[in-house]
N, C-alpha and C. Protein backbone atom coordinates (compact mmCIF):
# COMPACT_ATOMS: atom_id res chain seq x y z
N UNK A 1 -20.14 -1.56 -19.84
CA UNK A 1 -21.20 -1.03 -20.69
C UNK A 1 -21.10 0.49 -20.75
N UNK A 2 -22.15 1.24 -20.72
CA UNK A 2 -22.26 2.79 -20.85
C UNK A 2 -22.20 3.17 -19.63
N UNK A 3 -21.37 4.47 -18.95
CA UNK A 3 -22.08 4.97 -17.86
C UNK A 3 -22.88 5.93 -18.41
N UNK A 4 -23.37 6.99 -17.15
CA UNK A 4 -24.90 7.50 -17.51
C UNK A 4 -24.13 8.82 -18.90
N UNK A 5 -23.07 9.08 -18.18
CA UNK A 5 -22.54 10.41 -19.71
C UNK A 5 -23.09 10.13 -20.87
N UNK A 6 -22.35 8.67 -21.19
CA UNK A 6 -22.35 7.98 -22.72
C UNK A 6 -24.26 8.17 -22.98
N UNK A 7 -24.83 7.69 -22.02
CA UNK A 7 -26.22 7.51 -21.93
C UNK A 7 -26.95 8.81 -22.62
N UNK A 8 -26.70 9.78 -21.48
CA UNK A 8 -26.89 10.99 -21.96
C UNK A 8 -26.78 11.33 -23.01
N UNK A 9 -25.18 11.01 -23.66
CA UNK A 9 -25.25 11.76 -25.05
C UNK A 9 -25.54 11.37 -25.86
N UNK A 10 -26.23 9.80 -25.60
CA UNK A 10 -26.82 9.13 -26.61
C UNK A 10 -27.89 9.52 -26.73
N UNK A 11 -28.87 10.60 -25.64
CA UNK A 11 -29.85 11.02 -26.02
C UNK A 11 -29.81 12.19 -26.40
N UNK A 12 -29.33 13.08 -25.99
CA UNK A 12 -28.74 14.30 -26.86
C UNK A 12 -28.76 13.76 -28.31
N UNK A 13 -27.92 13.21 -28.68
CA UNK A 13 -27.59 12.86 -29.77
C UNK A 13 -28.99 12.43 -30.82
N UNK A 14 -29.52 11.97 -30.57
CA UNK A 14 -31.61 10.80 -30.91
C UNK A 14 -31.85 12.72 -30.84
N UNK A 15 -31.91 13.29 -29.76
CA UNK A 15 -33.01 14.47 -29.92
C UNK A 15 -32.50 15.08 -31.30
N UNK A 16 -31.31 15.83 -31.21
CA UNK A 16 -30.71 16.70 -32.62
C UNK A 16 -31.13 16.69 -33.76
N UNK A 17 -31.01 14.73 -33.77
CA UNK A 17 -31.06 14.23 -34.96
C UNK A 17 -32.35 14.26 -35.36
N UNK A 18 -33.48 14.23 -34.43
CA UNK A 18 -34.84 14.02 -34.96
C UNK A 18 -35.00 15.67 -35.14
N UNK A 19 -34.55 17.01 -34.59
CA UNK A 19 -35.18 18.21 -34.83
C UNK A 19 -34.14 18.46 -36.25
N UNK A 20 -33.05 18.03 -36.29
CA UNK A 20 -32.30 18.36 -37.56
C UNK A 20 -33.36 16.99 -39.10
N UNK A 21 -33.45 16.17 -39.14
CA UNK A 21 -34.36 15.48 -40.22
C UNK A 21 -35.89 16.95 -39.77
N UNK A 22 -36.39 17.31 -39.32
CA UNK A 22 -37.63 18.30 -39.66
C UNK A 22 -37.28 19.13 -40.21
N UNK A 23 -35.67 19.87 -39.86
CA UNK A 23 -35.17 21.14 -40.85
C UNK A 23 -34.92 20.90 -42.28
N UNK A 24 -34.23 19.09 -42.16
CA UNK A 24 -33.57 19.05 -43.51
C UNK A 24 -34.30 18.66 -44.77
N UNK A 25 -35.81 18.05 -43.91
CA UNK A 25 -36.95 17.80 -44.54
C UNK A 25 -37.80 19.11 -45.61
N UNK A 26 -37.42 20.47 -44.65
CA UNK A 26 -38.24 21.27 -45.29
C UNK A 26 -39.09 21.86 -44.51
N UNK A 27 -39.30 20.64 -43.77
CA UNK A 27 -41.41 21.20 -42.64
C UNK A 27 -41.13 22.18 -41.59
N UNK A 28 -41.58 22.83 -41.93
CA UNK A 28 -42.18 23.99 -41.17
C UNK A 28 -43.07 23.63 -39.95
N UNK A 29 -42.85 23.95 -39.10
CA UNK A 29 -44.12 23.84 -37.85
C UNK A 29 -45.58 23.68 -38.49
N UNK A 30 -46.10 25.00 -38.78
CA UNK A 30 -47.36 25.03 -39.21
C UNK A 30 -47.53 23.46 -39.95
N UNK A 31 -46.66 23.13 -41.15
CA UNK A 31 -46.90 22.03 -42.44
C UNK A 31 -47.33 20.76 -41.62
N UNK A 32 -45.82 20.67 -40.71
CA UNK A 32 -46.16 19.25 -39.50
C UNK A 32 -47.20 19.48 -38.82
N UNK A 33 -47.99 20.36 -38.19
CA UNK A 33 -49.18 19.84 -37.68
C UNK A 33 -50.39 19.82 -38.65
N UNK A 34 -50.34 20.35 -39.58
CA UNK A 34 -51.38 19.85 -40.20
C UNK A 34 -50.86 18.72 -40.80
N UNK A 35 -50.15 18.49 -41.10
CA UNK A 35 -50.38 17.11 -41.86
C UNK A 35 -50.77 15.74 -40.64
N UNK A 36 -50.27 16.35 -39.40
CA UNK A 36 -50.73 15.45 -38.43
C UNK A 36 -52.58 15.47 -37.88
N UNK A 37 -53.14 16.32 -38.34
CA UNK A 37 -54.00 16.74 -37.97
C UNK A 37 -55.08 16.18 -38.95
N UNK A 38 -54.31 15.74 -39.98
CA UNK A 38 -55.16 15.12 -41.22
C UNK A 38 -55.24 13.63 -41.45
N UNK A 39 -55.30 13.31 -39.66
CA UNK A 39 -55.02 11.67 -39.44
C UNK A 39 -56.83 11.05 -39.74
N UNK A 40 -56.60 9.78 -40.18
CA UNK A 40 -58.01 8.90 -40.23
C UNK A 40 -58.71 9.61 -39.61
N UNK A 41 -59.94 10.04 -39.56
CA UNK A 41 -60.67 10.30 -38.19
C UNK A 41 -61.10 8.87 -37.37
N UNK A 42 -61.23 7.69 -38.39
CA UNK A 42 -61.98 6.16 -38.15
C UNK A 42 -61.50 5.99 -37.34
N UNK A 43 -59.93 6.25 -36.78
CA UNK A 43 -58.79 5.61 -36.37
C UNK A 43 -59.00 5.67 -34.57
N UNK A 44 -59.35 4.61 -33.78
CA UNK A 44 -59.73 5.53 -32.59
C UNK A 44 -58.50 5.70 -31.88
N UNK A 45 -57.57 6.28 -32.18
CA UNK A 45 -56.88 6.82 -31.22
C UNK A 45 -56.90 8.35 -30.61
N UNK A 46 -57.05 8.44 -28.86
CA UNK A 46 -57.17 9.09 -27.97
C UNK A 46 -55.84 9.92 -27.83
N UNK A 47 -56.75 11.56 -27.95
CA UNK A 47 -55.40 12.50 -27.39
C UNK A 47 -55.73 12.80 -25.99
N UNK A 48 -54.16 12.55 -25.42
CA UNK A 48 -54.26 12.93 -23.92
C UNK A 48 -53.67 14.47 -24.06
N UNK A 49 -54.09 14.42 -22.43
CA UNK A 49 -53.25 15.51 -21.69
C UNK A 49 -52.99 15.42 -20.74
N UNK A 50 -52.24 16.76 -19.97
CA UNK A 50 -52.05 16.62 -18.27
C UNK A 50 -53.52 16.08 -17.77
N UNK A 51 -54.46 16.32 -17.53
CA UNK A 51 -55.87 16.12 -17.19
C UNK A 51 -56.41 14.85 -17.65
N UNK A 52 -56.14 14.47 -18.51
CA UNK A 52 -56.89 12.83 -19.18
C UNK A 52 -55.95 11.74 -18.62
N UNK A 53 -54.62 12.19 -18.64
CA UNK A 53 -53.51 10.76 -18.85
C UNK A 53 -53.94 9.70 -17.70
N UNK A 54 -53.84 10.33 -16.51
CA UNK A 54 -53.99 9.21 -15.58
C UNK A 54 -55.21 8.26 -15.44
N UNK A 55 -56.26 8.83 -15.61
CA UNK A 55 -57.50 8.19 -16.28
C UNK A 55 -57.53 6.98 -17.52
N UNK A 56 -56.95 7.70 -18.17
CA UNK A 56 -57.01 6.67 -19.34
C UNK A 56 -55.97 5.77 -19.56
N UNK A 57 -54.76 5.67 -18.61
CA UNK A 57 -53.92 4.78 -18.52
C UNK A 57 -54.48 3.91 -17.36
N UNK A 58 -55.31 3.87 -16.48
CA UNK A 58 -55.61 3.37 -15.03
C UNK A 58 -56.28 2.02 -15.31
N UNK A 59 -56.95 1.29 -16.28
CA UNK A 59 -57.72 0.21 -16.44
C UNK A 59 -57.40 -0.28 -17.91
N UNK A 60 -56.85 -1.53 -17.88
CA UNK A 60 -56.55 -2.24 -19.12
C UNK A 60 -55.50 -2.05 -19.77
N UNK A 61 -55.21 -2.41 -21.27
CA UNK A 61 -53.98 -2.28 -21.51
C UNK A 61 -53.87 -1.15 -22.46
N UNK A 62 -53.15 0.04 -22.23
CA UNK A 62 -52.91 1.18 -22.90
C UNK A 62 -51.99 1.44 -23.65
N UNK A 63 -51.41 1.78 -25.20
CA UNK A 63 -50.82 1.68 -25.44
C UNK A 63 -50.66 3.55 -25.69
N UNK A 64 -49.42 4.24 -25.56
CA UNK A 64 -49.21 5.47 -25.44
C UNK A 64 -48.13 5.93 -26.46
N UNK A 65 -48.67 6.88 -26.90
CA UNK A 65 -47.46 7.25 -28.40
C UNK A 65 -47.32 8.97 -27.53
N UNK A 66 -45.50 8.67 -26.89
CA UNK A 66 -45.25 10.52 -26.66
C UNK A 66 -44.84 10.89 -27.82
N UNK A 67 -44.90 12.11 -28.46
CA UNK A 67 -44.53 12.53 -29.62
C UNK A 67 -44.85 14.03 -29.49
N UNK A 68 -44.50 14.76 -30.73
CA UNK A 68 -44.32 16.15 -30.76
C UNK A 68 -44.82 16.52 -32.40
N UNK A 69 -45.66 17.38 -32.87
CA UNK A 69 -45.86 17.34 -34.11
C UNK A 69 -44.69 18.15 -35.63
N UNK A 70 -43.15 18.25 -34.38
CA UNK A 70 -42.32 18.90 -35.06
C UNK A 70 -41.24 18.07 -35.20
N UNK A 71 -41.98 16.38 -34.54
CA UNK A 71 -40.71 15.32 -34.70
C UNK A 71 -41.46 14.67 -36.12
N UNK A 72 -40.24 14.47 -37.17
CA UNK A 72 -39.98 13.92 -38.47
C UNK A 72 -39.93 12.35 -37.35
N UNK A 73 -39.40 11.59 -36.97
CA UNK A 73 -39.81 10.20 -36.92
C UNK A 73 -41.20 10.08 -36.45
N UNK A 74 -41.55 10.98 -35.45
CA UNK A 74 -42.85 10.60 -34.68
C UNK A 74 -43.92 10.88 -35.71
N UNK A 75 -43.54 11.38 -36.93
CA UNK A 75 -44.70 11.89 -37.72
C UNK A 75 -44.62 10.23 -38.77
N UNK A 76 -44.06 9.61 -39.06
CA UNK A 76 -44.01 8.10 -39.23
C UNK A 76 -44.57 7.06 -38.27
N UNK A 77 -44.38 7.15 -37.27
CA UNK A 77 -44.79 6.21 -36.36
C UNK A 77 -46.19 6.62 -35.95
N UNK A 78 -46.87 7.87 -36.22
CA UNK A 78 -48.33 8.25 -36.23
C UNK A 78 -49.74 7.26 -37.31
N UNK A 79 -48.77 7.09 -38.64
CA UNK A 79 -49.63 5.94 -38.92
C UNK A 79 -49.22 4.69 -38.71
N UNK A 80 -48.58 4.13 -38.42
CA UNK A 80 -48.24 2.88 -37.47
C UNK A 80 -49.09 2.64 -36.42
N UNK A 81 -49.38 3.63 -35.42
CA UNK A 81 -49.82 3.59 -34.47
C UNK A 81 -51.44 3.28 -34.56
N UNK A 82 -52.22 4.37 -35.88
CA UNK A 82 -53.21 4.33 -35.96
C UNK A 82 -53.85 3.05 -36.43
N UNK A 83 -52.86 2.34 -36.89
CA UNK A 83 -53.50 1.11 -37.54
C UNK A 83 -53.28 0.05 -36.81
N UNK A 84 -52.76 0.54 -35.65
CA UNK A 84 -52.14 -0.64 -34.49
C UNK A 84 -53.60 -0.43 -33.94
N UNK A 85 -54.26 1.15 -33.67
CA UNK A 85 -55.51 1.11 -32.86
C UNK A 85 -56.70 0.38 -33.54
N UNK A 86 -56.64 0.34 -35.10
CA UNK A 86 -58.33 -0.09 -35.25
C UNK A 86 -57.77 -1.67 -35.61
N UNK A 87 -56.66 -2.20 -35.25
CA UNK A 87 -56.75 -3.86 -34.56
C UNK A 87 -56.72 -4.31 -33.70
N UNK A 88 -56.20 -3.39 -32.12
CA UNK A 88 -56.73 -3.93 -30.96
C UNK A 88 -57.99 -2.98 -30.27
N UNK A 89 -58.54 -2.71 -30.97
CA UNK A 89 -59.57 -1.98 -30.21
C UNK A 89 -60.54 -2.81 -29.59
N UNK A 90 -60.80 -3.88 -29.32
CA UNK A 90 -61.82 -5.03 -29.05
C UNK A 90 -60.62 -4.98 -27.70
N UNK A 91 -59.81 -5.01 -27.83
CA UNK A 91 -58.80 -5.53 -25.98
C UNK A 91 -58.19 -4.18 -25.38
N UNK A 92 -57.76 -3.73 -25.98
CA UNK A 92 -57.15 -2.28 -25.51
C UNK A 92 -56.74 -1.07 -26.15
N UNK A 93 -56.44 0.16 -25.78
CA UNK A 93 -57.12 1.67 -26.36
C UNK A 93 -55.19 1.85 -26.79
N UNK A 94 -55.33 2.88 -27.82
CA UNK A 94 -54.03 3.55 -27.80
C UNK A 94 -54.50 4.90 -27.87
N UNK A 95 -53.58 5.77 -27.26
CA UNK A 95 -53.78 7.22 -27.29
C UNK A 95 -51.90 7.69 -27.58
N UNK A 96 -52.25 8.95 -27.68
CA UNK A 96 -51.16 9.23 -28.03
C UNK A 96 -50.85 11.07 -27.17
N UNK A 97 -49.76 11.58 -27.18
CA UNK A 97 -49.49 12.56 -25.90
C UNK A 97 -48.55 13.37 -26.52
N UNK A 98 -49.05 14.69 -26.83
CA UNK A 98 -47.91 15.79 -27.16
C UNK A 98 -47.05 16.04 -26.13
N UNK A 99 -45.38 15.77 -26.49
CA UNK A 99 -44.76 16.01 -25.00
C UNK A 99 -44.42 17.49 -24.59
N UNK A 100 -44.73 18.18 -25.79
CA UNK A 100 -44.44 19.73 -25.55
C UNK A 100 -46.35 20.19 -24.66
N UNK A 101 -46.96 19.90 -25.23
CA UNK A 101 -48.72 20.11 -24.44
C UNK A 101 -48.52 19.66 -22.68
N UNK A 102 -47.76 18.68 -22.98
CA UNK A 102 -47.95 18.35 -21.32
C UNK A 102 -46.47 17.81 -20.78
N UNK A 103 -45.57 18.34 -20.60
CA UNK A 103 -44.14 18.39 -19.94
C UNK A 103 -43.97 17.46 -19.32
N UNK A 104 -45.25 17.90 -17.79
CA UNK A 104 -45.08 16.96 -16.53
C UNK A 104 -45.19 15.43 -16.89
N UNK A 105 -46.00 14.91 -17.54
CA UNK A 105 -46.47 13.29 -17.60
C UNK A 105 -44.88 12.88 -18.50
N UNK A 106 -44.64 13.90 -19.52
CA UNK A 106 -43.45 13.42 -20.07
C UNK A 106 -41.88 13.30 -18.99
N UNK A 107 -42.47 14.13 -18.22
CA UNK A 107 -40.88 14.18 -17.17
C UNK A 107 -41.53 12.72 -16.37
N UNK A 108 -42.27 12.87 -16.14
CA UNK A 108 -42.63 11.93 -15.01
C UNK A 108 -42.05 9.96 -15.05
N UNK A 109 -42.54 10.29 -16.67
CA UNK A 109 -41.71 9.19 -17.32
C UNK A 109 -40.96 8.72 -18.25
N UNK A 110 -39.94 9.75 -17.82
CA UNK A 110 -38.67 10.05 -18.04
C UNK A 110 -38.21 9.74 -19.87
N UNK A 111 -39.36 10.70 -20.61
CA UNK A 111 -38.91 10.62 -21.92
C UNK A 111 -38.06 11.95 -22.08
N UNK A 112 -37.34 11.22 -23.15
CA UNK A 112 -36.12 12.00 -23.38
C UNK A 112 -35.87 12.34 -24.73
N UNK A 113 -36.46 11.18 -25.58
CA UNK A 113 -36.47 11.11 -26.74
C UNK A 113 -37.48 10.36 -27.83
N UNK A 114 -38.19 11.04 -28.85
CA UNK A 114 -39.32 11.16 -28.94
C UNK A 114 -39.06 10.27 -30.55
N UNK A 115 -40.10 9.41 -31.16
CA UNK A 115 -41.26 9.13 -30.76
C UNK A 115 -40.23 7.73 -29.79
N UNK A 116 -41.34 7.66 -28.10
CA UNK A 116 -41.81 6.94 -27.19
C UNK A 116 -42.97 6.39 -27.51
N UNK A 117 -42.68 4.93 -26.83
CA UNK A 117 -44.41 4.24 -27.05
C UNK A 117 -43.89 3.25 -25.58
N UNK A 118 -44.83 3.66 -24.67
CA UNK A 118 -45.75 2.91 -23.57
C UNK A 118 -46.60 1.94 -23.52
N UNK A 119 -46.29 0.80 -23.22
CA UNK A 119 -47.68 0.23 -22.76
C UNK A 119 -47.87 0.04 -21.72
N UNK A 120 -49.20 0.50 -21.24
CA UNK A 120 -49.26 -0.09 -19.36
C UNK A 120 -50.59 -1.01 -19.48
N UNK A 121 -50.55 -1.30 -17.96
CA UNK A 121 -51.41 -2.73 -17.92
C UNK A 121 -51.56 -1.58 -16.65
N UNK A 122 -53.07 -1.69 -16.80
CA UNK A 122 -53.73 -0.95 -15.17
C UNK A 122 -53.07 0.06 -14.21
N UNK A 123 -52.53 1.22 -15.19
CA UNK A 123 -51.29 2.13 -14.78
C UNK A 123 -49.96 1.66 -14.58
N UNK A 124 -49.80 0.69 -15.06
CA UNK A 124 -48.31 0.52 -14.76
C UNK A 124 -47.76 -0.04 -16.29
N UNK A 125 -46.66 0.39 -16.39
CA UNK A 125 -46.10 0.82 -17.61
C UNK A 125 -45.48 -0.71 -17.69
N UNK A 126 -45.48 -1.29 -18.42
CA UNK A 126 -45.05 -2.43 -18.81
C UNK A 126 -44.12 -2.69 -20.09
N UNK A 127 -43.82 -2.01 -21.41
CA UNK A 127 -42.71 -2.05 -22.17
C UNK A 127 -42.60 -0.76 -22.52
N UNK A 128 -41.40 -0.61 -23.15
CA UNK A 128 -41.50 0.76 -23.50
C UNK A 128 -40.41 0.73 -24.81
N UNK A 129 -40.70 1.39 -25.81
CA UNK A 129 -39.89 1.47 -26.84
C UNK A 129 -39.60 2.90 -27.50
N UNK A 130 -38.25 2.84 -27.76
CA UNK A 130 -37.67 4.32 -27.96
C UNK A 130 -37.43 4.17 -29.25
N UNK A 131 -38.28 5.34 -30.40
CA UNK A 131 -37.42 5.53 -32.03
C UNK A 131 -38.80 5.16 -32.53
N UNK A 132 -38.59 5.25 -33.91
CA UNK A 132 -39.53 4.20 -34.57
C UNK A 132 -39.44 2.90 -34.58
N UNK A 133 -40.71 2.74 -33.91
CA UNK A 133 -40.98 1.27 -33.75
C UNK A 133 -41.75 0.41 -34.86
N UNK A 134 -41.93 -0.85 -35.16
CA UNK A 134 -42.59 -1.46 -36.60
C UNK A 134 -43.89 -1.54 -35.47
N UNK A 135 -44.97 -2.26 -36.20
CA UNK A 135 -46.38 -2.41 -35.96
C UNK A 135 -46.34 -3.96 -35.16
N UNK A 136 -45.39 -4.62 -35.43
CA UNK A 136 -45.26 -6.12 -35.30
C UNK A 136 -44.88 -6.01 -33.84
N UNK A 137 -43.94 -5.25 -33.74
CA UNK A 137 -43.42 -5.36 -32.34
C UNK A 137 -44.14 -4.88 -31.30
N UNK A 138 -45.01 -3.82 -31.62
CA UNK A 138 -46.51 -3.36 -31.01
C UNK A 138 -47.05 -4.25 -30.38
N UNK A 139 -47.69 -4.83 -31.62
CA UNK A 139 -48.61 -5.55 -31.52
C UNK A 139 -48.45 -7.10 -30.31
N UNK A 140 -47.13 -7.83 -30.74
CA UNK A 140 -46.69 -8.29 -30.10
C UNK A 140 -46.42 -8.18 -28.21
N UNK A 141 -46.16 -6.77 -28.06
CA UNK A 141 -45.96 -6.09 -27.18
C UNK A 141 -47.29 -6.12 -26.05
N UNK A 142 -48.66 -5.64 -27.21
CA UNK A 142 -49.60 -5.58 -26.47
C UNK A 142 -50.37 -6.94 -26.13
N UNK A 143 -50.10 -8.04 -27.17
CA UNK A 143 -50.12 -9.24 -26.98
C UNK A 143 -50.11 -9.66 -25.27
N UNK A 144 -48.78 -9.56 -25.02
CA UNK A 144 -48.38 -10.06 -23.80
C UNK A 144 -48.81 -9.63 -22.81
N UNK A 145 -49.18 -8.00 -22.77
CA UNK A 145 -49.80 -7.29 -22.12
C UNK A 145 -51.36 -7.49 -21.13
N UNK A 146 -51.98 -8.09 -22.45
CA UNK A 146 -53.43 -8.98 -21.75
C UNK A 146 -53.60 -9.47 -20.36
């Protein structure tokens, strides 16, 4: 299979590509966060931080979007996510985590390449999916999670 090199530069490779699609797109820093900033308000998804994360991952099933508002995929998988929250909100919360706002929680679990989505069951991380992910596989995801 891969050793860890190949590994590596397979993530090297996922990062580039997601900061090169924001250049080739056009967006500007400033443009990407506002347009992220101009999410549903209905939508209940929770922003963490260093200070909230462990809290709000500690009871039930959490679903966690790491992302950055200067990643072109993660800015796709932002409404995915939101519409993943106002259908399981009756069983479990999604929040979502700037990995540049809070480093440590992102080192801690070991993202490398952004958009990440977490789910844990009572702090403990139970699937995890790297890239853009569809809503189905979410959902599915958090399914099992229960």
């Amino acid at each position: 299979m891969f050793d860890k090199g190949d590994e590596m530069k397979n993530v090297f490779l996922i990062t580039i590509t997601c900061c090169v699609i924001g250049l080739v797109s056009g967006c500007s820093e400033k443009r990407l966060t506002e347009h992220v900033d101009q999410s549903d308000p209905s939508a209940p998804v929770e922003e963490l931080d260093q200070k909230s994360f462990e809290a709000a991952i500690s009871n039930g099933v959490v679903l966690v979007d790491f992302w950055a508002p200067w990643c072109g995929p993660c800015r796709m998988q932002g409404p995915i996510v939101e519409k993943i929250a106002k259908e399981v909100q009756d069983f479990a919360k999604v929040a979502k985590l700037d990995v540049d706002r809070s480093p440590k929680v992102a080192r801690k679990f070991g993202i490398r390449s952004i958009p990440t989505l977490i789910i844990f069951k009572d702090g403990q991380p139970t699937k995890r999916f790297v890239g853009l992910t569809k809503s189905q596989d979410l959902l599915s995801a958090i399914e099992a999670a229960r």
